[in-house]
PDB file of N, CA and C in Angstrom:
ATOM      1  N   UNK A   1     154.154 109.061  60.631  1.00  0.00           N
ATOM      2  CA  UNK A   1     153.408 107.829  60.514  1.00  0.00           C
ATOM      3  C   UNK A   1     152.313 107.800  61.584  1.00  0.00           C
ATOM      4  N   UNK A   2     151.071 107.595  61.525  1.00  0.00           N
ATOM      5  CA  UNK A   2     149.969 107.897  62.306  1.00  0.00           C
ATOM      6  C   UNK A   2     149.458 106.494  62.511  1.00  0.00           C
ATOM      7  N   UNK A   3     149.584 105.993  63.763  1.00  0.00           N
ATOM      8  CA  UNK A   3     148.883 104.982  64.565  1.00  0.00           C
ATOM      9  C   UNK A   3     147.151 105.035  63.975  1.00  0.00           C
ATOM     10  N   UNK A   4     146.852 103.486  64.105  1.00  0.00           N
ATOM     11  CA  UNK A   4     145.383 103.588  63.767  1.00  0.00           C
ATOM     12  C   UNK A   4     144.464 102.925  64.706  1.00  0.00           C
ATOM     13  N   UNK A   5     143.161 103.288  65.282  1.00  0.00           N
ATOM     14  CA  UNK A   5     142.692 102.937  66.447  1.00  0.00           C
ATOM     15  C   UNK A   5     141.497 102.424  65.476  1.00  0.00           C
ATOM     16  N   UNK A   6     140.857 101.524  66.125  1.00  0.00           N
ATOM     17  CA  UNK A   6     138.967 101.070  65.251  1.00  0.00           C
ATOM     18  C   UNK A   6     138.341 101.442  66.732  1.00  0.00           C
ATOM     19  N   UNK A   7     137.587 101.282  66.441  1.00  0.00           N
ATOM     20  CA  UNK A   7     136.384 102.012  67.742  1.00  0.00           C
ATOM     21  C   UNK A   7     135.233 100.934  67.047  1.00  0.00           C
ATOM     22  N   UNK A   8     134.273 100.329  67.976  1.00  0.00           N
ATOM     23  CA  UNK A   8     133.574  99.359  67.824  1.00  0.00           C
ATOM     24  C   UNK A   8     132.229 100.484  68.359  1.00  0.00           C
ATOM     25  N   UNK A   9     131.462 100.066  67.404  1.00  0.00           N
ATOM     26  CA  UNK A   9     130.047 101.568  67.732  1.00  0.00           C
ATOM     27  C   UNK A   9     128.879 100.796  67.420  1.00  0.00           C
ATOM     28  N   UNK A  10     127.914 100.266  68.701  1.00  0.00           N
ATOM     29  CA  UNK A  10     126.869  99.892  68.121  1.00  0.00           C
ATOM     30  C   UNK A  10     125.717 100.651  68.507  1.00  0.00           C
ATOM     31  N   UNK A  11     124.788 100.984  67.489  1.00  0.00           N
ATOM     32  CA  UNK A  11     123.766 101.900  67.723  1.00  0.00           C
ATOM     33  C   UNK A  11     122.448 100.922  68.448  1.00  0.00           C
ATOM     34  N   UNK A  12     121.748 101.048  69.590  1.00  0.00           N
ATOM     35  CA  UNK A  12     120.576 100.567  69.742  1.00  0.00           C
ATOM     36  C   UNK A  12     119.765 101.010  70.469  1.00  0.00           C
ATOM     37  N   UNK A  13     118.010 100.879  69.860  1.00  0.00           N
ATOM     38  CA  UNK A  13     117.258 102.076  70.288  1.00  0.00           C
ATOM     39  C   UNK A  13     116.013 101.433  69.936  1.00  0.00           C
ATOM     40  N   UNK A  14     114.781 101.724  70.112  1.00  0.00           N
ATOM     41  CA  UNK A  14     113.442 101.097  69.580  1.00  0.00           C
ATOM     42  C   UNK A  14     113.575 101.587  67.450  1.00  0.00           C
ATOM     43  N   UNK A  15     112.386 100.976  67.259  1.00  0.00           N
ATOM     44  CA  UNK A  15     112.690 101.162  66.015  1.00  0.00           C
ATOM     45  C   UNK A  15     111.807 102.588  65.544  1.00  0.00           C
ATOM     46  N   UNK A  16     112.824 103.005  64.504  1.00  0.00           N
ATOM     47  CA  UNK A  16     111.819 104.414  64.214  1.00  0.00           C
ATOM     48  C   UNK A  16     111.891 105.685  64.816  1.00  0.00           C
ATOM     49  N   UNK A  17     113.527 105.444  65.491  1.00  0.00           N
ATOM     50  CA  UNK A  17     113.587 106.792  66.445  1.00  0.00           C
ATOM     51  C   UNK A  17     114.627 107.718  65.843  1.00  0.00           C
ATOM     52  N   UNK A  18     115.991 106.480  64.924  1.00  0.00           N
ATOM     53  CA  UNK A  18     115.945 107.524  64.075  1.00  0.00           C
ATOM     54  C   UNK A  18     117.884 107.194  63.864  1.00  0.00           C
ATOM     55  N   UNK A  19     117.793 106.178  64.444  1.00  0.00           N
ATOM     56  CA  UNK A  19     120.091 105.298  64.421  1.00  0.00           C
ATOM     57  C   UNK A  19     120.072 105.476  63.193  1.00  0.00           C
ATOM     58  N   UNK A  20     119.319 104.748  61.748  1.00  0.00           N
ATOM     59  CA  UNK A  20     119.950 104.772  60.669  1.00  0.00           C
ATOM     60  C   UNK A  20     120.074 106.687  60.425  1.00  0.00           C
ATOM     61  N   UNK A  21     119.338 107.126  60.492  1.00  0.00           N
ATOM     62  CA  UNK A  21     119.826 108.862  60.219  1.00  0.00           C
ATOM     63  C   UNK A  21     120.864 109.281  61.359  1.00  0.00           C
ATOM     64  N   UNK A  22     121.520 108.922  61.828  1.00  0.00           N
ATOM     65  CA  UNK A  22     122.598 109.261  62.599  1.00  0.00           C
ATOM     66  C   UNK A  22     123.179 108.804  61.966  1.00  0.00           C
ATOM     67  N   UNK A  23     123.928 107.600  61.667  1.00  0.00           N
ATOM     68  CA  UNK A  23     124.772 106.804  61.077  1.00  0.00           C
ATOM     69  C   UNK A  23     124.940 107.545  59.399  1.00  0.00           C
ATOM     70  N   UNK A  24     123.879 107.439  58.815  1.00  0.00           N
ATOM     71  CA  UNK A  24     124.236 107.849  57.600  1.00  0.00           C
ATOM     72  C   UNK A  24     124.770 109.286  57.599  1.00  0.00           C
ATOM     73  N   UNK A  25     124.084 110.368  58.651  1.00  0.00           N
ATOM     74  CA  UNK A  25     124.855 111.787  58.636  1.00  0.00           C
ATOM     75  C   UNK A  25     125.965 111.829  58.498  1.00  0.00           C
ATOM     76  N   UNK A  26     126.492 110.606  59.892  1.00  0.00           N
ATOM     77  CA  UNK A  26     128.345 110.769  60.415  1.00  0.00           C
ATOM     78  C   UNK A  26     128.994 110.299  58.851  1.00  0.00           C
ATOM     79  N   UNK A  27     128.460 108.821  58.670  1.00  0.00           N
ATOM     80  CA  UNK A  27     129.593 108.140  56.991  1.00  0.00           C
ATOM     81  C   UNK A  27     129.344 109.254  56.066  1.00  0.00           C
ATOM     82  N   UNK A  28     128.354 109.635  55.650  1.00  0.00           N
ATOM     83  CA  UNK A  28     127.792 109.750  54.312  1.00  0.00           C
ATOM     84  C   UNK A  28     127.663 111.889  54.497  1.00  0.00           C
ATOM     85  N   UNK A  29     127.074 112.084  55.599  1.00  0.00           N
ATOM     86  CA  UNK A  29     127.197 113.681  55.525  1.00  0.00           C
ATOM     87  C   UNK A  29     126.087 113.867  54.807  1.00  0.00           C
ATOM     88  N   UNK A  30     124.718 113.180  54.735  1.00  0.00           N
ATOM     89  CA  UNK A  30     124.408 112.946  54.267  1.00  0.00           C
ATOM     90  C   UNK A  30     122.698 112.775  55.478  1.00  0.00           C
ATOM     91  N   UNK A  31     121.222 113.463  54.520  1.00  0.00           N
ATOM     92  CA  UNK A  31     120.354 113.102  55.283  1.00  0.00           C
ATOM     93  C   UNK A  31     118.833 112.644  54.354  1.00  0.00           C
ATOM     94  N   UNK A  32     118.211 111.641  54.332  1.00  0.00           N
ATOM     95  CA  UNK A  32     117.615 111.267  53.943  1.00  0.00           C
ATOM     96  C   UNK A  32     116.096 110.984  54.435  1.00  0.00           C
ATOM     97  N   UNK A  33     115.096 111.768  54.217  1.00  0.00           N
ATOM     98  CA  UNK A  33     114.146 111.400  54.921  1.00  0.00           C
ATOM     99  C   UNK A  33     112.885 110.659  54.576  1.00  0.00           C
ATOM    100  N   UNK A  34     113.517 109.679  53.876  1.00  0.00           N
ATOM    101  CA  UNK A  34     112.582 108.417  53.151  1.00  0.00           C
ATOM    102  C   UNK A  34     113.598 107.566  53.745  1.00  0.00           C
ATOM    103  N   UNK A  35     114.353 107.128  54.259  1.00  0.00           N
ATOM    104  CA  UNK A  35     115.517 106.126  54.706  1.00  0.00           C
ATOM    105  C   UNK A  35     114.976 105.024  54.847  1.00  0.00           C
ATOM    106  N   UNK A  36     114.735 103.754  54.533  1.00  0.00           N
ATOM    107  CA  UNK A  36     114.543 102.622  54.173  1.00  0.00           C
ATOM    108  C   UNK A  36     114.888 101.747  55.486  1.00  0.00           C
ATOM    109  N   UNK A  37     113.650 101.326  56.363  1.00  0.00           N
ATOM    110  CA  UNK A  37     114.182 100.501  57.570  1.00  0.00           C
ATOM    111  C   UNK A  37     115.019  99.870  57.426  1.00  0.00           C
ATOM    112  N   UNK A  38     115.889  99.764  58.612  1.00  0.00           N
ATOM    113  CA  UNK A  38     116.938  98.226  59.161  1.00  0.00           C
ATOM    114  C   UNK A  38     116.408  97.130  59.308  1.00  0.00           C
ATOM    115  N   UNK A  39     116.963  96.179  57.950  1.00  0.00           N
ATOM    116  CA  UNK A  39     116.422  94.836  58.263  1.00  0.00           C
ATOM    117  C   UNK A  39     117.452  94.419  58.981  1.00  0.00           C
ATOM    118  N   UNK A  40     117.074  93.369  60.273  1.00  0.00           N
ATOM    119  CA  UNK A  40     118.400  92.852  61.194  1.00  0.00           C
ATOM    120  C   UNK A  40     119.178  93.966  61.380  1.00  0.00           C
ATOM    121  N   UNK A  41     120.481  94.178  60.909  1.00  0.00           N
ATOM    122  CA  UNK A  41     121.437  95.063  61.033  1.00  0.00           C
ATOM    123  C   UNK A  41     122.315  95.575  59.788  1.00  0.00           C
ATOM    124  N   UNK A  42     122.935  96.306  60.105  1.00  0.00           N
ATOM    125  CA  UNK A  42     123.477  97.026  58.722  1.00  0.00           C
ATOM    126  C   UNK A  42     124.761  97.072  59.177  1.00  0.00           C
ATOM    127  N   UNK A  43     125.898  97.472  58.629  1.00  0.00           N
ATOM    128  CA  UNK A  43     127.398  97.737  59.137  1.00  0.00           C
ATOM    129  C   UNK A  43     128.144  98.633  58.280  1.00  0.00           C
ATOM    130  N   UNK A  44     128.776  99.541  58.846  1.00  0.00           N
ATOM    131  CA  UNK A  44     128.822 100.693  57.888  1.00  0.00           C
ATOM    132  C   UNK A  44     130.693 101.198  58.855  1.00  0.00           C
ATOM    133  N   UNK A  45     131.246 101.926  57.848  1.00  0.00           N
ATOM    134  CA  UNK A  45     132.912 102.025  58.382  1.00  0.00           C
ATOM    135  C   UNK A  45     132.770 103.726  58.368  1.00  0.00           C
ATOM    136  N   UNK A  46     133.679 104.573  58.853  1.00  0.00           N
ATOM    137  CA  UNK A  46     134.066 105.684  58.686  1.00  0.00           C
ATOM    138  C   UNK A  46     135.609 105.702  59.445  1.00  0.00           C
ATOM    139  N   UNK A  47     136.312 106.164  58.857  1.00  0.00           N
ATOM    140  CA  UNK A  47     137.602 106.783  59.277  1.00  0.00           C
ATOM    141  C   UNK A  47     138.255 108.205  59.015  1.00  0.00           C
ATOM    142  N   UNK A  48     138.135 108.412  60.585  1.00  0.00           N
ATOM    143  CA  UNK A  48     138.269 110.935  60.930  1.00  0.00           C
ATOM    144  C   UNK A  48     139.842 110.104  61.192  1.00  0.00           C
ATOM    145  N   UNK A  49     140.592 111.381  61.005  1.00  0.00           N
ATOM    146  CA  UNK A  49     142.130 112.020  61.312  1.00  0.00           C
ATOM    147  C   UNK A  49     141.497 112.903  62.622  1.00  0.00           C
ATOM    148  N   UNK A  50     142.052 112.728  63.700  1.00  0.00           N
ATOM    149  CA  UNK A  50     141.942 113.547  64.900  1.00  0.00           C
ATOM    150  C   UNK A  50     143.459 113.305  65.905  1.00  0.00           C
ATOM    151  N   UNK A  51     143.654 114.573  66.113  1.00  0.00           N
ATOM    152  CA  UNK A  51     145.248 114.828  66.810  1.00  0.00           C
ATOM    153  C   UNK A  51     145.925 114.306  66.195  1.00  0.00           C
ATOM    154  N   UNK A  52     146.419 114.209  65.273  1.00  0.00           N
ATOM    155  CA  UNK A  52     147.871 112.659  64.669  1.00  0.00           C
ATOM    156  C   UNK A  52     147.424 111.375  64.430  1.00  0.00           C
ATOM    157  N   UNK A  53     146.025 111.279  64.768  1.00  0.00           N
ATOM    158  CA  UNK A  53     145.534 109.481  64.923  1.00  0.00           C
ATOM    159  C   UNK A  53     144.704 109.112  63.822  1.00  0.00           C
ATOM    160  N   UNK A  54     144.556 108.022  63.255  1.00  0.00           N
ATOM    161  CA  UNK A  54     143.241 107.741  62.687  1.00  0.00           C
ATOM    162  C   UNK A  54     142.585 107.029  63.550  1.00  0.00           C
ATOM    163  N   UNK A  55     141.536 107.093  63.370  1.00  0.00           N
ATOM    164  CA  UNK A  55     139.934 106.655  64.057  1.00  0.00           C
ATOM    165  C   UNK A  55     139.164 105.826  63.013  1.00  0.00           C
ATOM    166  N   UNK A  56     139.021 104.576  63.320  1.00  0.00           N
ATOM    167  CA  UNK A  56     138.000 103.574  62.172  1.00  0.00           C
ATOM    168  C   UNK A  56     137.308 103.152  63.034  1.00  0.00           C
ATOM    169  N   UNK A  57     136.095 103.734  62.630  1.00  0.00           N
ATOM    170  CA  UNK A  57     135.109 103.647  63.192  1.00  0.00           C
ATOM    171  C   UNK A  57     134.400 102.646  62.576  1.00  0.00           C
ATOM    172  N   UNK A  58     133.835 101.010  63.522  1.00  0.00           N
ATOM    173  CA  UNK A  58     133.079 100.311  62.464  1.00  0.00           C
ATOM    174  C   UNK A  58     131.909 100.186  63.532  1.00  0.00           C
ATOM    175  N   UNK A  59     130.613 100.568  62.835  1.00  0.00           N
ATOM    176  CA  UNK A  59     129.479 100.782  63.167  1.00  0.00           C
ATOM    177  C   UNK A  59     128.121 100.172  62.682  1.00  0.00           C
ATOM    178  N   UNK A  60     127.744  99.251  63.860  1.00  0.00           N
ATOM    179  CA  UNK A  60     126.693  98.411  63.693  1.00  0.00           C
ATOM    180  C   UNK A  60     125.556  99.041  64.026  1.00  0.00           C
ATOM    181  N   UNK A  61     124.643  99.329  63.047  1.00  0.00           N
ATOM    182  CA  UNK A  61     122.990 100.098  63.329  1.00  0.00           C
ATOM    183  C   UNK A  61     122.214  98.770  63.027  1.00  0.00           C
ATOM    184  N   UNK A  62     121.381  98.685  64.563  1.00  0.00           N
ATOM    185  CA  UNK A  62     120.145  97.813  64.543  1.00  0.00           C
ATOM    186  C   UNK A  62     119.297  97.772  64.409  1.00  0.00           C
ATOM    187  N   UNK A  63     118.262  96.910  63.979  1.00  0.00           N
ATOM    188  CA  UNK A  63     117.058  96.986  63.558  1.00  0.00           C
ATOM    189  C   UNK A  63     116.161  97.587  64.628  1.00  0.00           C
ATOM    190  N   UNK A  64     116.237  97.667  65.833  1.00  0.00           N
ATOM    191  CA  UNK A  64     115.956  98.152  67.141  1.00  0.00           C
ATOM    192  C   UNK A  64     114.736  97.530  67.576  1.00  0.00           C
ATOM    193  N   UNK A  65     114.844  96.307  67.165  1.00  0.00           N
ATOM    194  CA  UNK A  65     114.203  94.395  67.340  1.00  0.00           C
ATOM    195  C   UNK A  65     114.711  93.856  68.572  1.00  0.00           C
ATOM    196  N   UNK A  66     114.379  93.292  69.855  1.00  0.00           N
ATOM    197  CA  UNK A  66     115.242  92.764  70.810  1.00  0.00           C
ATOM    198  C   UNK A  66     116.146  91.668  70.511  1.00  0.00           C
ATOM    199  N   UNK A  67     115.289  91.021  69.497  1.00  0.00           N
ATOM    200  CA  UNK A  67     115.792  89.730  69.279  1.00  0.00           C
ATOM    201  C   UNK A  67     117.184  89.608  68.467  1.00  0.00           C
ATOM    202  N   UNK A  68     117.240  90.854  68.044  1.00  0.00           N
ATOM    203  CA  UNK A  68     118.456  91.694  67.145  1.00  0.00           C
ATOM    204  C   UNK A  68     119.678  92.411  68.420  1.00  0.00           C
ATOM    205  N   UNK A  69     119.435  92.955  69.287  1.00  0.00           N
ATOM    206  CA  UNK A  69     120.137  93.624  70.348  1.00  0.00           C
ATOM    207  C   UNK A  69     120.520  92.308  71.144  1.00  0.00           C
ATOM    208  N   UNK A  70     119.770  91.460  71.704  1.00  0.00           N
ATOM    209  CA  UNK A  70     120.299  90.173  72.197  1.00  0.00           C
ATOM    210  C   UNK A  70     121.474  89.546  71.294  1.00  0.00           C
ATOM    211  N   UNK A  71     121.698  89.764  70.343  1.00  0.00           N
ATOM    212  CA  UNK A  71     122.396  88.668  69.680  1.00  0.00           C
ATOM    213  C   UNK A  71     123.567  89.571  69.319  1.00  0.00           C
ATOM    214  N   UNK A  72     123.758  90.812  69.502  1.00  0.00           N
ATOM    215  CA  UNK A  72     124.771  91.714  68.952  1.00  0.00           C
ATOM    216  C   UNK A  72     126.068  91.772  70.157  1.00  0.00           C
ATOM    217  N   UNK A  73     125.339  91.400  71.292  1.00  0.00           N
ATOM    218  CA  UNK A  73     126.953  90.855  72.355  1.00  0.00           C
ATOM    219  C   UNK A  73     127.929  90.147  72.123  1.00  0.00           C
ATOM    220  N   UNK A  74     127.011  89.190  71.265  1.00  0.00           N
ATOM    221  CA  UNK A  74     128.641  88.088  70.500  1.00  0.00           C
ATOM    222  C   UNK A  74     129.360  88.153  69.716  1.00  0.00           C
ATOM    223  N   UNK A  75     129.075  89.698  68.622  1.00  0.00           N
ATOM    224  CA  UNK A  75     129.406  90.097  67.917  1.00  0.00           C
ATOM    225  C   UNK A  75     130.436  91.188  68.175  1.00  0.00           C
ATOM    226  N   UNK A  76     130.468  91.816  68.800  1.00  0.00           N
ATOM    227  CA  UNK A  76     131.112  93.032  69.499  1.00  0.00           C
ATOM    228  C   UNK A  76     132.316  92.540  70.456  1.00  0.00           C
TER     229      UNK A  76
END
């Protein structure tokens, strides 16, 4: 029976540098190079098996807006 951990992951960076193509690589394995800006924020899950554990990963990519990064402390 394997214990399950979430991991809280928020990506933030200016805009256009490139979080949503990280994010979609890790979920999706996956690379897109027309990728469609972050409006506000997006939220996206992945869960790896590592040593015996699961890992749920829930992952907030920001618009990389301040006014968007200010407001993601209360969220987290």
């Amino acid at each position: 029976n394997m214990s399950l951990r979430e991991l809280k992951v928020c990506l933030l960076g200016d805009t256009g540098v490139g979080k949503s193509s990280i994010v979609w690589r890790f979920v999706e394995d996956s690379f897109d190079p027309n990728i469609n800006p972050t409006i506000g924020a997006s939220f996206m899950t992945k869960t790896v098996q590592y040593q015996n554990e699961l890992h749920k990963f829930l992952i907030w990519d920001t618009a990389g807006q301040e006014r968007v990064n200010s407001c993601l402390q209360y969220d987290l």
